[in-house]
PDB file of N, CA and C in Angstrom:
ATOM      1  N   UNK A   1       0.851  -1.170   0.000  1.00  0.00           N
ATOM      2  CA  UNK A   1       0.000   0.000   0.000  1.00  0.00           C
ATOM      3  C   UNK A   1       0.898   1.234   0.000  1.00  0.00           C
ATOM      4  N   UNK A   2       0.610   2.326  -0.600  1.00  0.00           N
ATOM      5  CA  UNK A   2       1.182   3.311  -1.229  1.00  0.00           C
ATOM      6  C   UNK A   2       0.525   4.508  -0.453  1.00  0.00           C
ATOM      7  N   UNK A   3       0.827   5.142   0.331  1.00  0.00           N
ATOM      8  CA  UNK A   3      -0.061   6.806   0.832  1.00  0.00           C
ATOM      9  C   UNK A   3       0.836   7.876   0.824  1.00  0.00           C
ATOM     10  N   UNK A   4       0.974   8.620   0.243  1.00  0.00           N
ATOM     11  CA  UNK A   4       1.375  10.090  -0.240  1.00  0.00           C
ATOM     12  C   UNK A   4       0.337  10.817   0.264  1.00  0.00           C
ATOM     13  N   UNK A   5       1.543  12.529   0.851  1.00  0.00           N
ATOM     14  CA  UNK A   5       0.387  12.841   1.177  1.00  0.00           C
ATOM     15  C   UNK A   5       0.998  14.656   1.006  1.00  0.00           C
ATOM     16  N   UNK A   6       0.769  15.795   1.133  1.00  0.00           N
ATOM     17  CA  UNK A   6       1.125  16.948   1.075  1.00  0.00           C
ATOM     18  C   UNK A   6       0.391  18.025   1.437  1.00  0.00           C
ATOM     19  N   UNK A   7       0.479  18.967   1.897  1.00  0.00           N
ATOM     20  CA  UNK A   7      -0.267  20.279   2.297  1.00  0.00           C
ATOM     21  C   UNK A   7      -0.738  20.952   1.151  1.00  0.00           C
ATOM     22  N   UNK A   8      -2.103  21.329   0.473  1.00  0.00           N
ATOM     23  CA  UNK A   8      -2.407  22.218  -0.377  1.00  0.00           C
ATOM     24  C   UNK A   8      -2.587  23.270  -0.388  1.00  0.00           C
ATOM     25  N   UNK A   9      -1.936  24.715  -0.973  1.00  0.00           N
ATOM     26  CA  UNK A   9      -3.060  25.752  -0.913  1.00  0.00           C
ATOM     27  C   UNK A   9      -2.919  26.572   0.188  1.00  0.00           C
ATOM     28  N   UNK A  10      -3.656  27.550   0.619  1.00  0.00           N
ATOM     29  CA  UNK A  10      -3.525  28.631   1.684  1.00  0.00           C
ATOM     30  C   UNK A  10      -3.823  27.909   2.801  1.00  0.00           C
ATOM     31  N   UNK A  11      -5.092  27.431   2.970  1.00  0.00           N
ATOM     32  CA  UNK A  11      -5.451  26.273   3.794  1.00  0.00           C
ATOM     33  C   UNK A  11      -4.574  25.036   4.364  1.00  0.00           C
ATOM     34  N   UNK A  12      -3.642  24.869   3.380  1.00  0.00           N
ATOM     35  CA  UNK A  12      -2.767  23.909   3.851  1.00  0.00           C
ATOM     36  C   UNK A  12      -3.345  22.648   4.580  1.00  0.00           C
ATOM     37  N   UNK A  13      -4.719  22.056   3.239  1.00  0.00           N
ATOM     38  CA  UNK A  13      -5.652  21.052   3.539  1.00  0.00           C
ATOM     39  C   UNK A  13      -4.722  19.913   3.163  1.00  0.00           C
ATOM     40  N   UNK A  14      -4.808  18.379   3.972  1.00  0.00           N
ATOM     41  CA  UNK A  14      -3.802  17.642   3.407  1.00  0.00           C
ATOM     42  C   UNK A  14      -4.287  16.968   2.341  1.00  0.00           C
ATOM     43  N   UNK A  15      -3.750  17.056   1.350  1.00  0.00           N
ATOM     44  CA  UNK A  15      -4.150  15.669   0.367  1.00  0.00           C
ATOM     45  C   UNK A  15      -3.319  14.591   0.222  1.00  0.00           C
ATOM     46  N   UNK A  16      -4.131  13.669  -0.037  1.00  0.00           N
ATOM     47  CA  UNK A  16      -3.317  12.437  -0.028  1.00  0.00           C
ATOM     48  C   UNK A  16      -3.779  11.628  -1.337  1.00  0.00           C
ATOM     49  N   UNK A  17      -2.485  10.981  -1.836  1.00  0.00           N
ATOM     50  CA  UNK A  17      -2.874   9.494  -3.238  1.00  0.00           C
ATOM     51  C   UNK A  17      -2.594   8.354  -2.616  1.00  0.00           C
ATOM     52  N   UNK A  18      -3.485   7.373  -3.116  1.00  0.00           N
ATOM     53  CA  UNK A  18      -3.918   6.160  -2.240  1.00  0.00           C
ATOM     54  C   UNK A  18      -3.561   5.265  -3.483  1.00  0.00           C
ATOM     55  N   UNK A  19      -2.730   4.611  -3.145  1.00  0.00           N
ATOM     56  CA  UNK A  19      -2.612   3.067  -4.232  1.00  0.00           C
ATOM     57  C   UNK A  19      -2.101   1.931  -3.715  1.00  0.00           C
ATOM     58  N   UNK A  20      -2.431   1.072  -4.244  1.00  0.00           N
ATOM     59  CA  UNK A  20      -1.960  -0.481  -3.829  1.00  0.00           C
ATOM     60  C   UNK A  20      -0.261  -0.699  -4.143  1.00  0.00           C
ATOM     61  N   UNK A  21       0.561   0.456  -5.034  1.00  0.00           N
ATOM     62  CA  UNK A  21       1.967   0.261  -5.117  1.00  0.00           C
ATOM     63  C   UNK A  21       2.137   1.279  -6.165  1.00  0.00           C
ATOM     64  N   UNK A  22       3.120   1.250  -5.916  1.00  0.00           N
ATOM     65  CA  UNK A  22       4.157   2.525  -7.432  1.00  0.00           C
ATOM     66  C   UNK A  22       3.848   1.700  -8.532  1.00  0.00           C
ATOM     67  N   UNK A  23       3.508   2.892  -9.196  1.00  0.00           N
ATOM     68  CA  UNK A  23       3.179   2.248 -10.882  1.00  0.00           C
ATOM     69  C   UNK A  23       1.617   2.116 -11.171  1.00  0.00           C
ATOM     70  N   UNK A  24       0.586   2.293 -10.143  1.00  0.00           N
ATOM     71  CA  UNK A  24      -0.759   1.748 -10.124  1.00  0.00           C
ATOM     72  C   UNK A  24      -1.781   2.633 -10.379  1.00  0.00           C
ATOM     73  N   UNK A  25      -2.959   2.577 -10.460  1.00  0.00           N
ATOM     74  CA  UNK A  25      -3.810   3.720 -10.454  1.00  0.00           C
ATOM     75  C   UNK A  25      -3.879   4.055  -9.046  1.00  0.00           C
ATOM     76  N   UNK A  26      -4.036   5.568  -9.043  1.00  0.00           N
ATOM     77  CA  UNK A  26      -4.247   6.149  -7.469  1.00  0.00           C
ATOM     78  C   UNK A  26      -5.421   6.805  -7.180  1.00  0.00           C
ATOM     79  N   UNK A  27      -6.242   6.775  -5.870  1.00  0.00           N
ATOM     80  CA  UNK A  27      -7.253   7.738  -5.803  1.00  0.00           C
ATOM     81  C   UNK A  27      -6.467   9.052  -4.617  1.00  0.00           C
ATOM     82  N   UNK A  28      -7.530   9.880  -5.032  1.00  0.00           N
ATOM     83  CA  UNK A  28      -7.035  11.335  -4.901  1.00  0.00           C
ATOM     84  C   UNK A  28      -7.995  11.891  -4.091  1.00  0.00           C
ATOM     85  N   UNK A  29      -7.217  11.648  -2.403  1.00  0.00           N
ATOM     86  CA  UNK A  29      -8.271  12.101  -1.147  1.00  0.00           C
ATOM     87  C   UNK A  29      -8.100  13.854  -0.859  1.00  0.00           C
ATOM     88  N   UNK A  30      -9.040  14.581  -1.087  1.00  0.00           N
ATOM     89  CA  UNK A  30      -9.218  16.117  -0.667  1.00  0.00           C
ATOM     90  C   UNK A  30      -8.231  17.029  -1.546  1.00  0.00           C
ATOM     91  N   UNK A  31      -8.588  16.860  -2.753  1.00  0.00           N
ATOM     92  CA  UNK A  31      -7.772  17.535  -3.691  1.00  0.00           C
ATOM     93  C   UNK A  31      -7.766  19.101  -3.455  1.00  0.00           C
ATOM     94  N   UNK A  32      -7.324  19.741  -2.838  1.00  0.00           N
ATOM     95  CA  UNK A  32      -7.468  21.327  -2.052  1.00  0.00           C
ATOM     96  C   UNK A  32      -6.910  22.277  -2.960  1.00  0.00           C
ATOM     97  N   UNK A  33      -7.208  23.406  -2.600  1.00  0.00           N
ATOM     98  CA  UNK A  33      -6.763  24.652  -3.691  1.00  0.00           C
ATOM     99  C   UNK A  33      -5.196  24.394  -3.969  1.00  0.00           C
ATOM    100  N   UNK A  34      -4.828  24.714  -4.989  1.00  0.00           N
ATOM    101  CA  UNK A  34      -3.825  24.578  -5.817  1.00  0.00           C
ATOM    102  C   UNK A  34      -3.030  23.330  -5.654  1.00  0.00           C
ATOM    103  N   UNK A  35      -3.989  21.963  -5.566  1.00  0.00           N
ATOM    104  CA  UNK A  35      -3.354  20.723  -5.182  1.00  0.00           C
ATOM    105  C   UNK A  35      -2.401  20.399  -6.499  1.00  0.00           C
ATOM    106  N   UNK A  36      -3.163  20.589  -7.887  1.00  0.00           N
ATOM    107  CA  UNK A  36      -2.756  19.830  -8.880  1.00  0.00           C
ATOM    108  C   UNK A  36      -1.218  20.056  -9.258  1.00  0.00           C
ATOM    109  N   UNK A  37      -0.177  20.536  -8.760  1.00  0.00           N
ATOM    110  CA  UNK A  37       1.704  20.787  -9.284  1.00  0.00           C
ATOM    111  C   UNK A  37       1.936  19.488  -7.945  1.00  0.00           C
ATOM    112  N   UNK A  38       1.247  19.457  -6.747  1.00  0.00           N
ATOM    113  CA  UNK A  38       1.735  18.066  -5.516  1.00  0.00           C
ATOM    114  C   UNK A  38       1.509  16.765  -6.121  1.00  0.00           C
ATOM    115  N   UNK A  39      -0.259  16.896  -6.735  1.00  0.00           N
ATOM    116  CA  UNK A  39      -0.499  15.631  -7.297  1.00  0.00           C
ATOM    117  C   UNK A  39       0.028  15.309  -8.763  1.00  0.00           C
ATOM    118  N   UNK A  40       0.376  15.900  -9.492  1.00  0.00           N
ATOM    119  CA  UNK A  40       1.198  15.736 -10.551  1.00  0.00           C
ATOM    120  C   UNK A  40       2.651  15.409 -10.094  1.00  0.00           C
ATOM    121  N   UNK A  41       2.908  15.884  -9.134  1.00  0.00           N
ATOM    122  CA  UNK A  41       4.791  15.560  -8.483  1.00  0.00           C
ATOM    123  C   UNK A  41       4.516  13.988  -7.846  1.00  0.00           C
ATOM    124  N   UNK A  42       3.508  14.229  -7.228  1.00  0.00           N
ATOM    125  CA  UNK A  42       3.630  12.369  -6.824  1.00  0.00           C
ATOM    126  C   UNK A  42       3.228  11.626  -7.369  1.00  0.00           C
ATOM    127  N   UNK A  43       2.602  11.735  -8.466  1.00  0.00           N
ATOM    128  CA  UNK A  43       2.261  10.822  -9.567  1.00  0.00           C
ATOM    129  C   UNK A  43       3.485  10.274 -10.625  1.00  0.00           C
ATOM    130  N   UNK A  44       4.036  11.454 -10.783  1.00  0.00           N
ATOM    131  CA  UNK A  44       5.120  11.197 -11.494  1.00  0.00           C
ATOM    132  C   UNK A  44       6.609  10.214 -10.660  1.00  0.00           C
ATOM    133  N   UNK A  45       6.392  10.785  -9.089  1.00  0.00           N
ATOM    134  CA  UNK A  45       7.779  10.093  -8.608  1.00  0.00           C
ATOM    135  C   UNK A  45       7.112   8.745  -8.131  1.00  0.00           C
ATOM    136  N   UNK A  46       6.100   7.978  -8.049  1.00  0.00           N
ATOM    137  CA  UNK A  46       5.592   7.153  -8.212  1.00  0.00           C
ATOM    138  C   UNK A  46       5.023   6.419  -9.052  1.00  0.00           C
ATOM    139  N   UNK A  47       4.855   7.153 -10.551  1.00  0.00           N
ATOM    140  CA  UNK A  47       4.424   6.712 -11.462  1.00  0.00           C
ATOM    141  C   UNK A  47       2.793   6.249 -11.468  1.00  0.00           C
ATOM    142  N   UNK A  48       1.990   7.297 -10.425  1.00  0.00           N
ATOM    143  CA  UNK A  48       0.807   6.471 -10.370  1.00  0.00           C
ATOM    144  C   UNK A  48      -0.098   7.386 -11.429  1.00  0.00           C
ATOM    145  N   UNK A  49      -0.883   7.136 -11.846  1.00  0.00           N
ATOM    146  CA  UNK A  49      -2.256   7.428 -12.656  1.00  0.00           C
ATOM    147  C   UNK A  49      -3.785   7.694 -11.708  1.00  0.00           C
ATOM    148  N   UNK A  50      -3.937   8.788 -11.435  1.00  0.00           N
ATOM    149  CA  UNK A  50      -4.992   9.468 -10.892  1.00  0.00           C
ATOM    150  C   UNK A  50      -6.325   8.992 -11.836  1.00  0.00           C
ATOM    151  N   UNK A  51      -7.424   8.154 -11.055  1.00  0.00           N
ATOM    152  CA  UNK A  51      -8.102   7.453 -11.172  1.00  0.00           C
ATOM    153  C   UNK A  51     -10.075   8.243 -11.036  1.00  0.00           C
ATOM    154  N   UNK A  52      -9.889   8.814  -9.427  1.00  0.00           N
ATOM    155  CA  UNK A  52     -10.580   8.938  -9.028  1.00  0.00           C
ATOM    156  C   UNK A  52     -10.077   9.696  -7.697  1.00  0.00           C
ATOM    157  N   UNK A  53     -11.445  10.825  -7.414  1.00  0.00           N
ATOM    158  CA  UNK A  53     -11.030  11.904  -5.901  1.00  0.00           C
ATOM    159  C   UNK A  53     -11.938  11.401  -5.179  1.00  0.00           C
ATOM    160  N   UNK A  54     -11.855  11.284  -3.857  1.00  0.00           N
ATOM    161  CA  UNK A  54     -12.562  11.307  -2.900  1.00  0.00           C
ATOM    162  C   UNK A  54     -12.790  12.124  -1.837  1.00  0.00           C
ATOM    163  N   UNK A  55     -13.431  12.871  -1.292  1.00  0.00           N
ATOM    164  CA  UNK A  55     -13.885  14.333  -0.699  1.00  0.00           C
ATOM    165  C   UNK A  55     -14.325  14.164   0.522  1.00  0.00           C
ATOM    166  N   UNK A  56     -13.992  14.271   1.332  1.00  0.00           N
ATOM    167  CA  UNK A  56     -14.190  13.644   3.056  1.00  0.00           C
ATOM    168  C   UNK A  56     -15.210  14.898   3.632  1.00  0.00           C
ATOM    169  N   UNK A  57     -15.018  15.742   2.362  1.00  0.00           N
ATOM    170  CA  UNK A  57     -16.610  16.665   3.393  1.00  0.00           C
ATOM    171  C   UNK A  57     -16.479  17.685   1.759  1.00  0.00           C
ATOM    172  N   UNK A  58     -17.702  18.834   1.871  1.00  0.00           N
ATOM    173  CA  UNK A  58     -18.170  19.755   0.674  1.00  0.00           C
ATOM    174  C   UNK A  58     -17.567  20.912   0.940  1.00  0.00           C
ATOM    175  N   UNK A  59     -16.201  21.205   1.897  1.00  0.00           N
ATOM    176  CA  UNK A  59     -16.045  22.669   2.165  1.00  0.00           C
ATOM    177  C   UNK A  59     -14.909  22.949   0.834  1.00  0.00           C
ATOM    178  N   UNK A  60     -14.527  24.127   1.075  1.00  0.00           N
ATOM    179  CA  UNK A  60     -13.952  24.658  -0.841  1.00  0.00           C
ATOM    180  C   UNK A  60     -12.760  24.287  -0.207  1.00  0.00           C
ATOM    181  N   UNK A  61     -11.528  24.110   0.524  1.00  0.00           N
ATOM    182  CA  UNK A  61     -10.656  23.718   0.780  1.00  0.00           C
ATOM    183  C   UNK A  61     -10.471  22.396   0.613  1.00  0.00           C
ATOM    184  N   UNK A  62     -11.184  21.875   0.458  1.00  0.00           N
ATOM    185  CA  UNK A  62     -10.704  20.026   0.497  1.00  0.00           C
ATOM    186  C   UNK A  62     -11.602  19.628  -1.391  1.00  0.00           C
ATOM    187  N   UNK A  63     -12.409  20.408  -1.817  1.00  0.00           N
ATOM    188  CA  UNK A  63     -12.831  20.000  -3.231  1.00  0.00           C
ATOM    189  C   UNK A  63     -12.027  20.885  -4.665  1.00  0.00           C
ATOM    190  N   UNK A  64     -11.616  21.731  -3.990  1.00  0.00           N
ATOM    191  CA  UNK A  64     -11.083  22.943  -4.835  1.00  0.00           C
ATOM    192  C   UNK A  64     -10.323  22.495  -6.529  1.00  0.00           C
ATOM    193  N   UNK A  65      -9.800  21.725  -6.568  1.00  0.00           N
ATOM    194  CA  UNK A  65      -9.169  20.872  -7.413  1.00  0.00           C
ATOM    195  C   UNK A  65      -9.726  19.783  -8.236  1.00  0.00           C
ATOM    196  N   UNK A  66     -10.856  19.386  -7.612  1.00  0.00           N
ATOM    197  CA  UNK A  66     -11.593  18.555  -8.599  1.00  0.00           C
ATOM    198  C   UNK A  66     -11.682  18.335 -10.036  1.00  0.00           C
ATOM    199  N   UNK A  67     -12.079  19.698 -10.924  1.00  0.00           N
ATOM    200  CA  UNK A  67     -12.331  19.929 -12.165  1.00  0.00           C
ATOM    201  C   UNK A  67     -10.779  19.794 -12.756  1.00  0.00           C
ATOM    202  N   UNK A  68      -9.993  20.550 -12.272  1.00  0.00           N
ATOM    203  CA  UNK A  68      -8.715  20.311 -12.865  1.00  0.00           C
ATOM    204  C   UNK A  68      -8.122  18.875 -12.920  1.00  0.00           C
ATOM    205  N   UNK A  69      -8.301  18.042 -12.088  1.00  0.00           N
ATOM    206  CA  UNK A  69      -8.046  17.204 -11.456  1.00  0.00           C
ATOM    207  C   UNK A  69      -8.381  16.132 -12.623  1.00  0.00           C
ATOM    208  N   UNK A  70      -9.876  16.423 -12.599  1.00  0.00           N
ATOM    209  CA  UNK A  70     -10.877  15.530 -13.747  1.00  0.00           C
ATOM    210  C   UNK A  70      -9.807  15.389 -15.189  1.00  0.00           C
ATOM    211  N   UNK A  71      -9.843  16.927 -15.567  1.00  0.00           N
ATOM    212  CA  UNK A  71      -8.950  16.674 -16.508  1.00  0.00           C
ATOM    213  C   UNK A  71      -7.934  16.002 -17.108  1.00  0.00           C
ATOM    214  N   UNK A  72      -6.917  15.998 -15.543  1.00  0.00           N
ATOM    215  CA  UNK A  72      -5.383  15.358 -15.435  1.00  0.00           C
ATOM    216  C   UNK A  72      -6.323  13.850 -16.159  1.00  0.00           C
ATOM    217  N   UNK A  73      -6.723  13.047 -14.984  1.00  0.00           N
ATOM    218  CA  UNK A  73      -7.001  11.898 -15.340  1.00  0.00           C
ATOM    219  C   UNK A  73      -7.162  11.549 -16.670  1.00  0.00           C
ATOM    220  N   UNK A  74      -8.367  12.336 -17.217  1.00  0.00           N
ATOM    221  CA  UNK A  74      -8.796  11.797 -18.721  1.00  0.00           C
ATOM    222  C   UNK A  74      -7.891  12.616 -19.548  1.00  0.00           C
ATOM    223  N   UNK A  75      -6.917  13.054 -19.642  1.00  0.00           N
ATOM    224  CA  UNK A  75      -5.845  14.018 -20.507  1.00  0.00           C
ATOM    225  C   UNK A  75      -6.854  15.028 -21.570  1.00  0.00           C
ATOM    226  N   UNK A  76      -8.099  15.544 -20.277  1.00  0.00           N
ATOM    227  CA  UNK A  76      -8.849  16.468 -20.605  1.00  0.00           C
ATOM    228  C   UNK A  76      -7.838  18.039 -20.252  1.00  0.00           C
ATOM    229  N   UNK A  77      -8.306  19.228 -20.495  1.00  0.00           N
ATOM    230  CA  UNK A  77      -8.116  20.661 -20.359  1.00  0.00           C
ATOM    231  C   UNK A  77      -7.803  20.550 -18.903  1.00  0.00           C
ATOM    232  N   UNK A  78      -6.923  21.621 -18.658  1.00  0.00           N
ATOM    233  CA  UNK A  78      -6.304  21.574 -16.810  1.00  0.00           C
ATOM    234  C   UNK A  78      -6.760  23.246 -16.745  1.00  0.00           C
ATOM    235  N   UNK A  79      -7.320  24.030 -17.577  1.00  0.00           N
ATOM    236  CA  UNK A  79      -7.643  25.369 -17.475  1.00  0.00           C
ATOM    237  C   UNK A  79      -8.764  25.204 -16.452  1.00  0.00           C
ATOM    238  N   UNK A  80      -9.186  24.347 -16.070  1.00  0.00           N
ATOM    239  CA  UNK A  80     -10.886  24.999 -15.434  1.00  0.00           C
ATOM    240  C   UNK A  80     -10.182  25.277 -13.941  1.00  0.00           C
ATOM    241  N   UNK A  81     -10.973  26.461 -13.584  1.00  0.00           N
ATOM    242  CA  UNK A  81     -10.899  27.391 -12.631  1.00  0.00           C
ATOM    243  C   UNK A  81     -11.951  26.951 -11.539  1.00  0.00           C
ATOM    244  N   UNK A  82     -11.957  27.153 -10.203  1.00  0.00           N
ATOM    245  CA  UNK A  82     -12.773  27.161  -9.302  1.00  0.00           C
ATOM    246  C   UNK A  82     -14.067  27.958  -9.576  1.00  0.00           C
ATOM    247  N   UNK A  83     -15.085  28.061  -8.795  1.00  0.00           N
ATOM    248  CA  UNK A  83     -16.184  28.941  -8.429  1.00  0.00           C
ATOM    249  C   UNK A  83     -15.425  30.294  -8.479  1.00  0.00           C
ATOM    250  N   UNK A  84     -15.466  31.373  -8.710  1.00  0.00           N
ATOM    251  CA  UNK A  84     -15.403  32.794  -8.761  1.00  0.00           C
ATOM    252  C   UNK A  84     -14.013  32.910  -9.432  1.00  0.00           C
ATOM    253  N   UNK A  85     -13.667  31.907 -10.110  1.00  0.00           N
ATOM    254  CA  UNK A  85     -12.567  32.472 -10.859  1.00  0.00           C
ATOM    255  C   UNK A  85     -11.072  32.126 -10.372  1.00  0.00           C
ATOM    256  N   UNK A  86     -10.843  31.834  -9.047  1.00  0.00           N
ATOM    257  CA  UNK A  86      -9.928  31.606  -8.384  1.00  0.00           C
ATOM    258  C   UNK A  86      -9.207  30.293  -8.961  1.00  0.00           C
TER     259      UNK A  86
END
C-alpha cells in the first residue's frame, strides 16, 4: 500500500494518493486549492495514474481541485478554474 500525502493551498488542507503500489492507479483524497503541481509531483515520482477523488466533506478547501483534477485523469483541459474564478 502506497499513501502520499502533502499540504495544499492557503489552507494547507492535506491531500493524499492512495494506491496499492508505485506504478498503479491512485485515488485522490481532498484535492485542495492549488493541489494539482503536488499531485502531478507524486504521480510522477511514483508513477501512479490518478483514477478517481474522494472528498471527506463539501467545504472549498478540500474540493477545490476537482475539475482540474478531472482533466489530469482523462488528458482532458487543466484550465478549469474554481467557483469565482480563483
Amino acid at each position: 500500500m502506497l499513501v502520499a500525502g502533502f499540504p495544499a493551498g492557503t489552507f494547507q488542507t492535506n491531500c493524499y494518493l492512495v494506491a496499492t503500489s508505485a506504478g498503479a492507479e491512485a485515488l485522490v483524497v481532498d484535492p485542495g486549492q492549488d493541489a494539482l503541481p503536488g499531485i502531478e509531483e507524486l504521480c510522477g515520482r511514483h508513477r501512479l495514474q490518478p483514477v478517481a477523488a474522494l472528498l471527506t466533506h463539501g467545504h472549498l478547501d478540500h474540493v477545490w481541485t476537482v475539475a482540474p483534477l478531472a482533466g489530469l485523469a482523462t488528458g482532458g483541459p487543466r484550465g478549469t478554474r474554481a467557483p469565482g474564478g480563483r
